[in-house]
PDB file of N, CA and C in Angstrom:
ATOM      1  N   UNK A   1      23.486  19.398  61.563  1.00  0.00           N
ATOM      2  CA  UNK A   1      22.481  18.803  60.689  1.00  0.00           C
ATOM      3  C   UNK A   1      22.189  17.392  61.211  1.00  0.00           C
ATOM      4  N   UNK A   2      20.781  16.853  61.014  1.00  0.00           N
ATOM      5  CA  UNK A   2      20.364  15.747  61.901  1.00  0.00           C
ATOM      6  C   UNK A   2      20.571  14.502  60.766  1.00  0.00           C
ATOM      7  N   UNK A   3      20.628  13.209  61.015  1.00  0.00           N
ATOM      8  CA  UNK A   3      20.850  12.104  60.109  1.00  0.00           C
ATOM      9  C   UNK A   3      20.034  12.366  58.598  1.00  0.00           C
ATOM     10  N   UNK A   4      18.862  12.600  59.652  1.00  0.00           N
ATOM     11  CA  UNK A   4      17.370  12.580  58.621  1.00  0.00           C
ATOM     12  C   UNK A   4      17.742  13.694  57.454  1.00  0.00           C
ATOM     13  N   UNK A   5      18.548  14.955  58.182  1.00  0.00           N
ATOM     14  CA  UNK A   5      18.425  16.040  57.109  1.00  0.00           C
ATOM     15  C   UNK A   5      19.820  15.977  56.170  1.00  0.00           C
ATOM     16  N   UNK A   6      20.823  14.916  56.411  1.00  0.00           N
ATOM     17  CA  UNK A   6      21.858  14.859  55.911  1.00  0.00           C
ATOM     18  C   UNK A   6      21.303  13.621  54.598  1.00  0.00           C
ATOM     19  N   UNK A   7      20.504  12.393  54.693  1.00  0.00           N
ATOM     20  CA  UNK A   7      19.938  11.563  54.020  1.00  0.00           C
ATOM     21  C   UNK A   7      19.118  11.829  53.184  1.00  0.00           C
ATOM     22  N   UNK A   8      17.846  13.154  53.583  1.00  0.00           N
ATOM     23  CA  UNK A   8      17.298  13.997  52.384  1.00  0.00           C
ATOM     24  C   UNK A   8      18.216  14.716  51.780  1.00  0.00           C
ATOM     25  N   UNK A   9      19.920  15.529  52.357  1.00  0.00           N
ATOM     26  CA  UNK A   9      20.312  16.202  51.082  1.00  0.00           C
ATOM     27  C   UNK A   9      21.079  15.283  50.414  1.00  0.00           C
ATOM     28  N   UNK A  10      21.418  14.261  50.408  1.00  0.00           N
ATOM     29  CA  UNK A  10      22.045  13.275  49.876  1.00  0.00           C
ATOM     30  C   UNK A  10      21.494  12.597  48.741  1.00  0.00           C
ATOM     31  N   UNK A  11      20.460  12.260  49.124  1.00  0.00           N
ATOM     32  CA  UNK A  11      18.754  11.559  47.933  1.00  0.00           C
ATOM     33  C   UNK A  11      18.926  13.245  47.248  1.00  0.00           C
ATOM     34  N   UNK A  12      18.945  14.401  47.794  1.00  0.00           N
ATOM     35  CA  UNK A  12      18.626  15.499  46.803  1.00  0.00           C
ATOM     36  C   UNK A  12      19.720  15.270  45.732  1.00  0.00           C
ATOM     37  N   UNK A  13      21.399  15.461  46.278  1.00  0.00           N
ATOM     38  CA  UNK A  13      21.979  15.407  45.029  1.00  0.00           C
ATOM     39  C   UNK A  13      22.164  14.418  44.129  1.00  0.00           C
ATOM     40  N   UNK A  14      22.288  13.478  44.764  1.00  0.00           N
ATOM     41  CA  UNK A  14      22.084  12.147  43.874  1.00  0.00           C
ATOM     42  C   UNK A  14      21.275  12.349  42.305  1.00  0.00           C
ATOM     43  N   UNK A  15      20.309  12.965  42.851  1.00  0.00           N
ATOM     44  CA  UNK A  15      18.684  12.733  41.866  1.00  0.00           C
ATOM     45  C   UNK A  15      19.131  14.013  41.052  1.00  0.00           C
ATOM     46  N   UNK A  16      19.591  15.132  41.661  1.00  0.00           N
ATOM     47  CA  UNK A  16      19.534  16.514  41.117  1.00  0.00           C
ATOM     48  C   UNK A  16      21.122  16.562  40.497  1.00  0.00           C
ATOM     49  N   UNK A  17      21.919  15.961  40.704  1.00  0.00           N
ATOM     50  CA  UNK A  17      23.157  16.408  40.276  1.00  0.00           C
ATOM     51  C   UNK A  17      23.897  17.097  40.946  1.00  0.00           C
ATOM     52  N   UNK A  18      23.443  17.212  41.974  1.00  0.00           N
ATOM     53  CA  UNK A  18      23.995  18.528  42.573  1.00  0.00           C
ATOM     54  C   UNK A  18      25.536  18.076  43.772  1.00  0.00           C
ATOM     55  N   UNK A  19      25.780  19.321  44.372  1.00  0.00           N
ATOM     56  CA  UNK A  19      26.672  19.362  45.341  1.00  0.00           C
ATOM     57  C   UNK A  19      26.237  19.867  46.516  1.00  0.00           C
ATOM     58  N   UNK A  20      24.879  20.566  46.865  1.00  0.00           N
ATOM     59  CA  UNK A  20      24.440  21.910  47.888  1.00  0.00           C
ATOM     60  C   UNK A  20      25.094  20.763  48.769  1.00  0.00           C
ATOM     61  N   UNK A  21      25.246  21.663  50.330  1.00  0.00           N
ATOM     62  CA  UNK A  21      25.474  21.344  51.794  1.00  0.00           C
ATOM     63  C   UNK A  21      24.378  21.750  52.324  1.00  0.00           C
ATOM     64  N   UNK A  22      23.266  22.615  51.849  1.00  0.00           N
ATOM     65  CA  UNK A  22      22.271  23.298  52.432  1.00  0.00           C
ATOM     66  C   UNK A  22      20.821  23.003  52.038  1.00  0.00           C
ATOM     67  N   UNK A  23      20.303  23.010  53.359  1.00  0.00           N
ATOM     68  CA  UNK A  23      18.621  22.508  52.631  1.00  0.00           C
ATOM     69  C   UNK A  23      17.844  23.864  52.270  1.00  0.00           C
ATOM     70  N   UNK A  24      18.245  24.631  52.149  1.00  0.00           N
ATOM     71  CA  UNK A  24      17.908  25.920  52.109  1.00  0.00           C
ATOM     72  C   UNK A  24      17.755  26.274  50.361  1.00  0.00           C
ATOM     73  N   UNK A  25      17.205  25.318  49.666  1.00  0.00           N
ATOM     74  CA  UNK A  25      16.995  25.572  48.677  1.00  0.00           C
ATOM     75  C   UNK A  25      15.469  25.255  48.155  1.00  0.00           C
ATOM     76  N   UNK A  26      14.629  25.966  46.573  1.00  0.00           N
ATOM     77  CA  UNK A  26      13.643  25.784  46.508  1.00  0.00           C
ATOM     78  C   UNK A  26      13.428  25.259  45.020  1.00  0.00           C
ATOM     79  N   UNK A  27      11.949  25.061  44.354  1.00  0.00           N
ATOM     80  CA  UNK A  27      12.040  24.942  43.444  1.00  0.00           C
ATOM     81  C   UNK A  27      12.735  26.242  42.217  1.00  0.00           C
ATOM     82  N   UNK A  28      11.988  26.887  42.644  1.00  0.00           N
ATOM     83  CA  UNK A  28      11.967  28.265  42.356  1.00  0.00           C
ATOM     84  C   UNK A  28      13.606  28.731  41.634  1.00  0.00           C
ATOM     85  N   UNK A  29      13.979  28.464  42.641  1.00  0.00           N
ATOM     86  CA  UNK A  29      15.736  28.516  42.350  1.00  0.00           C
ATOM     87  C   UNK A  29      16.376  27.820  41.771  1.00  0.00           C
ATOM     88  N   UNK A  30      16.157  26.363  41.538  1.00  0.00           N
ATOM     89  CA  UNK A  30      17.251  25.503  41.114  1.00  0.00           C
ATOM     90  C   UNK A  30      16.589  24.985  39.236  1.00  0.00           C
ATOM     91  N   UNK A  31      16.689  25.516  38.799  1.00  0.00           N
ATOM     92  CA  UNK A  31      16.052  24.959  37.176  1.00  0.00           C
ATOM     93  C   UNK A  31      15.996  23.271  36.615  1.00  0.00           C
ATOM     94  N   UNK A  32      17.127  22.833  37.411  1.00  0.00           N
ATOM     95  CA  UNK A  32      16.591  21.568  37.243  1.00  0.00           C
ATOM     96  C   UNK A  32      15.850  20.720  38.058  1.00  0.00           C
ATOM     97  N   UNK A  33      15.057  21.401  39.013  1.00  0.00           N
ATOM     98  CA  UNK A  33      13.867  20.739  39.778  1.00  0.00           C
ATOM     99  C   UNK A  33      12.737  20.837  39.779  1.00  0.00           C
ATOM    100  N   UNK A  34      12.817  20.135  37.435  1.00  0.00           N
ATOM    101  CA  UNK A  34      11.692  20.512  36.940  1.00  0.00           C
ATOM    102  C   UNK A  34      10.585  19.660  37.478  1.00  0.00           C
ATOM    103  N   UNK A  35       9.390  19.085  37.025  1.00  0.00           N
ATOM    104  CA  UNK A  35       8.438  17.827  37.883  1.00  0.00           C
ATOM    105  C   UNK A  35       8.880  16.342  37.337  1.00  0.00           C
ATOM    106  N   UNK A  36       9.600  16.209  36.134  1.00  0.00           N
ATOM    107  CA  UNK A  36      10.598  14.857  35.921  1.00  0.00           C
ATOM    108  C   UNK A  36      11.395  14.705  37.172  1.00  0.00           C
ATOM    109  N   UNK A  37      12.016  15.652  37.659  1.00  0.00           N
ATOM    110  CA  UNK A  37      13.047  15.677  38.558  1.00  0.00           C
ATOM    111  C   UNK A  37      12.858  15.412  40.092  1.00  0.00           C
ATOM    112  N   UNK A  38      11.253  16.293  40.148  1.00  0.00           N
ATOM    113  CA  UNK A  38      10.255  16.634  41.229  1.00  0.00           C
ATOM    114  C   UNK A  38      10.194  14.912  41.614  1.00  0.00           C
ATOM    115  N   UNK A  39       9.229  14.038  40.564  1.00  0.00           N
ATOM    116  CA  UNK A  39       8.795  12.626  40.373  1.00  0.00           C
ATOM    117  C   UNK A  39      10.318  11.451  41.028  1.00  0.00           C
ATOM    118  N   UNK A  40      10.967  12.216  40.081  1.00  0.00           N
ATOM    119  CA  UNK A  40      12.436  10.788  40.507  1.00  0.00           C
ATOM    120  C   UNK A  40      12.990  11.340  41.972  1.00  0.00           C
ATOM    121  N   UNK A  41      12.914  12.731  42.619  1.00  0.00           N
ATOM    122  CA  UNK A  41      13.321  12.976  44.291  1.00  0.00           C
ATOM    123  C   UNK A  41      12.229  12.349  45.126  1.00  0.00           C
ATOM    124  N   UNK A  42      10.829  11.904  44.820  1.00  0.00           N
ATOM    125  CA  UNK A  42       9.697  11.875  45.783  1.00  0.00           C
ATOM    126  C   UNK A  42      10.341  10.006  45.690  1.00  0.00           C
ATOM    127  N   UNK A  43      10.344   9.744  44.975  1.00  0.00           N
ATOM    128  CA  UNK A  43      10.512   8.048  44.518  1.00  0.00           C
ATOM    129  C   UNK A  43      11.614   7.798  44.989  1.00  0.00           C
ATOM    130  N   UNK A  44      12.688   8.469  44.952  1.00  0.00           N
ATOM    131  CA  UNK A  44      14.065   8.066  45.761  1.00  0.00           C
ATOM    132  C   UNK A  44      14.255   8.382  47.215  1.00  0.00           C
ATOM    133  N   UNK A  45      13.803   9.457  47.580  1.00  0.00           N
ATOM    134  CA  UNK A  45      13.073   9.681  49.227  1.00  0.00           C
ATOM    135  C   UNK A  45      11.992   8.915  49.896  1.00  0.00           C
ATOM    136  N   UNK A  46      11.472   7.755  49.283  1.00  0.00           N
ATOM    137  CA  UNK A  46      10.288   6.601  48.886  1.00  0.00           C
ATOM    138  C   UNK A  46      10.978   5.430  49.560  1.00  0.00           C
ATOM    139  N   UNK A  47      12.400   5.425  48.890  1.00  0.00           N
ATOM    140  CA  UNK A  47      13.244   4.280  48.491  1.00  0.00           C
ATOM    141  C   UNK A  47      13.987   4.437  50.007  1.00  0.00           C
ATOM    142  N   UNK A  48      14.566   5.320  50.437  1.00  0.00           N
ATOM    143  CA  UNK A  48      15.609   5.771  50.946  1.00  0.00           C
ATOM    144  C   UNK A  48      14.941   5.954  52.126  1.00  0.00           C
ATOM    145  N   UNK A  49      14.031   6.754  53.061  1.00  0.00           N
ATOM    146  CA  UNK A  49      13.136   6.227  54.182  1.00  0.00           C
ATOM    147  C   UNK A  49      12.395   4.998  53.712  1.00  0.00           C
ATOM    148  N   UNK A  50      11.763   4.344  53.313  1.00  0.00           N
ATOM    149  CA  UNK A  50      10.732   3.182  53.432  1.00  0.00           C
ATOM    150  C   UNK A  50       9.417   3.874  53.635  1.00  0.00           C
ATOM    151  N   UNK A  51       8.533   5.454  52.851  1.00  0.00           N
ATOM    152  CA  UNK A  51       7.690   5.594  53.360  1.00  0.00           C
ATOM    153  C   UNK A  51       6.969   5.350  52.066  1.00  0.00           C
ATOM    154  N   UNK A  52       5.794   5.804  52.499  1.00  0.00           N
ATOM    155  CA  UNK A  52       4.695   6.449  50.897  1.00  0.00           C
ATOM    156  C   UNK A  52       4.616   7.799  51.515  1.00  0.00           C
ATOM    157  N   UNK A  53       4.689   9.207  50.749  1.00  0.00           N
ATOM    158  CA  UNK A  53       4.457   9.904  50.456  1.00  0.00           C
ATOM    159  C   UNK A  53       2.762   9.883  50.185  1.00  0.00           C
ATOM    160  N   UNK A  54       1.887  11.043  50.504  1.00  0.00           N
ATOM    161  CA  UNK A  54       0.104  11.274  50.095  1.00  0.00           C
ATOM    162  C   UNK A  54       0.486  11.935  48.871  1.00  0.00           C
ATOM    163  N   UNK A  55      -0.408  11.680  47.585  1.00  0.00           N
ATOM    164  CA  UNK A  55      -0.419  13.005  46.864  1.00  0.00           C
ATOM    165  C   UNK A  55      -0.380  14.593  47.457  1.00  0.00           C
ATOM    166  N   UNK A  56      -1.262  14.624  48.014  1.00  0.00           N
ATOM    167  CA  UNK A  56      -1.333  15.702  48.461  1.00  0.00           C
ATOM    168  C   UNK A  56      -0.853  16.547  49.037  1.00  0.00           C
ATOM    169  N   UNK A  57       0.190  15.920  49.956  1.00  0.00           N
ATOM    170  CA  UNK A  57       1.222  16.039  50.148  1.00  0.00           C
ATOM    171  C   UNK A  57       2.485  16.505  49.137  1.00  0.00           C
ATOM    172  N   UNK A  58       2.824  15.752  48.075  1.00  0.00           N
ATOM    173  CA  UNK A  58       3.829  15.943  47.184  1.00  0.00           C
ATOM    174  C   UNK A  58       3.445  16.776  46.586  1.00  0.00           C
ATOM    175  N   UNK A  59       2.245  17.458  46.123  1.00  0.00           N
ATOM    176  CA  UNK A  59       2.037  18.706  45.702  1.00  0.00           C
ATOM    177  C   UNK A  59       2.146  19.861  46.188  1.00  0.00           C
ATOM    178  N   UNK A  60       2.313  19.745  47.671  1.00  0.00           N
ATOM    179  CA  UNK A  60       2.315  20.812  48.200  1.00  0.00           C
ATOM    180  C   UNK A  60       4.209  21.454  48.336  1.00  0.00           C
ATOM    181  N   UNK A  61       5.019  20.569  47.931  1.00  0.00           N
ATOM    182  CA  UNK A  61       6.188  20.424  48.478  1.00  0.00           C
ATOM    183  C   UNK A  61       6.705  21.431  47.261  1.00  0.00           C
ATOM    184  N   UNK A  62       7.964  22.561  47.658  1.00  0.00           N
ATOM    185  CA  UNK A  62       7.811  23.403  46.844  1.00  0.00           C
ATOM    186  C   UNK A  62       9.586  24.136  47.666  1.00  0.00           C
ATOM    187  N   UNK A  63       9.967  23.370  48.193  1.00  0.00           N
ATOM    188  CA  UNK A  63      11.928  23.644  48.934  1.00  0.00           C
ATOM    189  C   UNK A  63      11.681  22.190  49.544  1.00  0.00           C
ATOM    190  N   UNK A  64      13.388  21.951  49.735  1.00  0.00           N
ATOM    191  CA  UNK A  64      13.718  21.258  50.351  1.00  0.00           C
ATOM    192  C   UNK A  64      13.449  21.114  51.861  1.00  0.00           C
ATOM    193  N   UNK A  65      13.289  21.630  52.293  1.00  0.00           N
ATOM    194  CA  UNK A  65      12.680  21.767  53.677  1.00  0.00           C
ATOM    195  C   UNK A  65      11.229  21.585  53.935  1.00  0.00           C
ATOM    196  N   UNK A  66      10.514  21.789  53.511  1.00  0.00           N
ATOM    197  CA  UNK A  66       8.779  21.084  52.810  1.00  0.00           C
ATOM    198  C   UNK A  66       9.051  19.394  52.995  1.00  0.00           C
ATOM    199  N   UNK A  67       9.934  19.089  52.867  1.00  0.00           N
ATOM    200  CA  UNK A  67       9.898  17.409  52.900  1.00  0.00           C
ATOM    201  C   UNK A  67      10.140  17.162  54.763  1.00  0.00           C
ATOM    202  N   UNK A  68      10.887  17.708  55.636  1.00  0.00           N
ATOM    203  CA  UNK A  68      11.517  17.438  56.841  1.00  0.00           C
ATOM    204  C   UNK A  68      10.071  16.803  57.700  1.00  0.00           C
ATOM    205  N   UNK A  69       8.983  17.762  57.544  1.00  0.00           N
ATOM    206  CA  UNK A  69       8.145  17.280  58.226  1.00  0.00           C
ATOM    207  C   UNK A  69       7.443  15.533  57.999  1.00  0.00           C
ATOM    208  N   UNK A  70       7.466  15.181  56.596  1.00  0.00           N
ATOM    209  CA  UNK A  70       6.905  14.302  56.153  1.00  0.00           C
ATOM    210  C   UNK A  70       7.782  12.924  56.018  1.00  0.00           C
ATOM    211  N   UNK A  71       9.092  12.984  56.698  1.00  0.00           N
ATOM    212  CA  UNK A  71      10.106  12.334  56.677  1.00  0.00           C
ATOM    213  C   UNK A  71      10.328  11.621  58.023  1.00  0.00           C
TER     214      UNK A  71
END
Protein backbone atom coordinates (compact mmCIF):
# COMPACT_ATOMS: atom_id res chain seq x y z
CA UNK A 1 0.00 0.00 0.00
CA UNK A 2 1.40 3.47 -1.12
CA UNK A 3 1.76 6.49 1.61
CA UNK A 4 -1.10 8.24 -0.22
CA UNK A 5 -3.36 5.06 0.16
CA UNK A 6 -2.35 4.35 3.78
CA UNK A 7 -3.24 8.41 4.70
CA UNK A 8 -6.71 8.11 2.85
CA UNK A 9 -7.43 4.86 4.99
CA UNK A 10 -6.39 6.52 8.02
CA UNK A 11 -8.58 10.03 7.40
CA UNK A 12 -11.24 7.04 6.52
CA UNK A 13 -11.20 5.58 10.02
CA UNK A 14 -10.66 8.39 11.97
CA UNK A 15 -13.95 10.08 10.46
CA UNK A 16 -15.83 6.62 10.13
CA UNK A 17 -14.92 4.87 13.28
CA UNK A 18 -13.66 2.30 11.77
CA UNK A 19 -10.69 -0.29 11.79
CA UNK A 20 -10.71 -1.58 7.75
CA UNK A 21 -6.92 -2.30 6.43
CA UNK A 22 -8.61 -2.26 3.02
CA UNK A 23 -9.65 0.34 0.55
CA UNK A 24 -11.85 -1.99 -0.91
CA UNK A 25 -14.81 -0.66 0.56
CA UNK A 26 -18.05 1.34 -0.68
CA UNK A 27 -20.80 3.40 0.25
CA UNK A 28 -23.14 0.88 -0.38
CA UNK A 29 -21.66 -1.38 2.26
CA UNK A 30 -20.70 0.47 5.18
CA UNK A 31 -24.10 2.20 6.81
CA UNK A 32 -22.35 4.69 8.41
CA UNK A 33 -21.12 6.45 5.26
CA UNK A 34 -24.20 8.28 5.42
CA UNK A 35 -23.65 12.11 3.50
CA UNK A 36 -23.01 13.69 7.30
CA UNK A 37 -20.24 11.26 7.23
CA UNK A 38 -19.70 11.56 3.30
CA UNK A 39 -19.26 15.80 4.21
CA UNK A 40 -16.82 15.30 7.44
CA UNK A 41 -14.39 12.41 5.07
CA UNK A 42 -14.25 15.06 1.98
CA UNK A 43 -13.25 17.96 4.71
CA UNK A 44 -10.77 15.81 6.55
CA UNK A 45 -9.13 14.47 3.22
CA UNK A 46 -9.24 18.58 2.53
CA UNK A 47 -7.30 18.94 5.75
CA UNK A 48 -5.00 16.03 5.48
CA UNK A 49 -3.66 16.49 1.63
CA UNK A 50 -3.95 20.42 1.45
CA UNK A 51 -6.34 20.11 -1.60
CA UNK A 52 -9.93 21.43 -2.65
CA UNK A 53 -11.88 18.79 -3.83
CA UNK A 54 -14.60 20.09 -7.27
CA UNK A 55 -18.15 19.47 -6.40
CA UNK A 56 -18.43 17.49 -8.98
CA UNK A 57 -16.16 15.55 -8.24
CA UNK A 58 -17.38 14.68 -4.58
CA UNK A 59 -20.51 13.62 -6.03
CA UNK A 60 -19.32 11.34 -8.06
CA UNK A 61 -17.30 9.50 -5.27
CA UNK A 62 -19.21 6.43 -4.23
CA UNK A 63 -15.91 3.65 -2.56
CA UNK A 64 -12.99 4.41 -1.21
CA UNK A 65 -11.00 4.03 -4.09
CA UNK A 66 -13.04 6.85 -6.16
CA UNK A 67 -10.90 9.25 -4.06
CA UNK A 68 -7.10 7.72 -5.20
CA UNK A 69 -7.35 9.46 -8.39
CA UNK A 70 -8.23 12.92 -6.99
CA UNK A 71 -5.60 12.71 -4.26
Amino acid sequence: MSHKEEMLLKAFNKVMSTKLETLEIDRASLPEWDSMKHAELIIQLQNTFKIRFKIADVLEINSLKDFLPLL
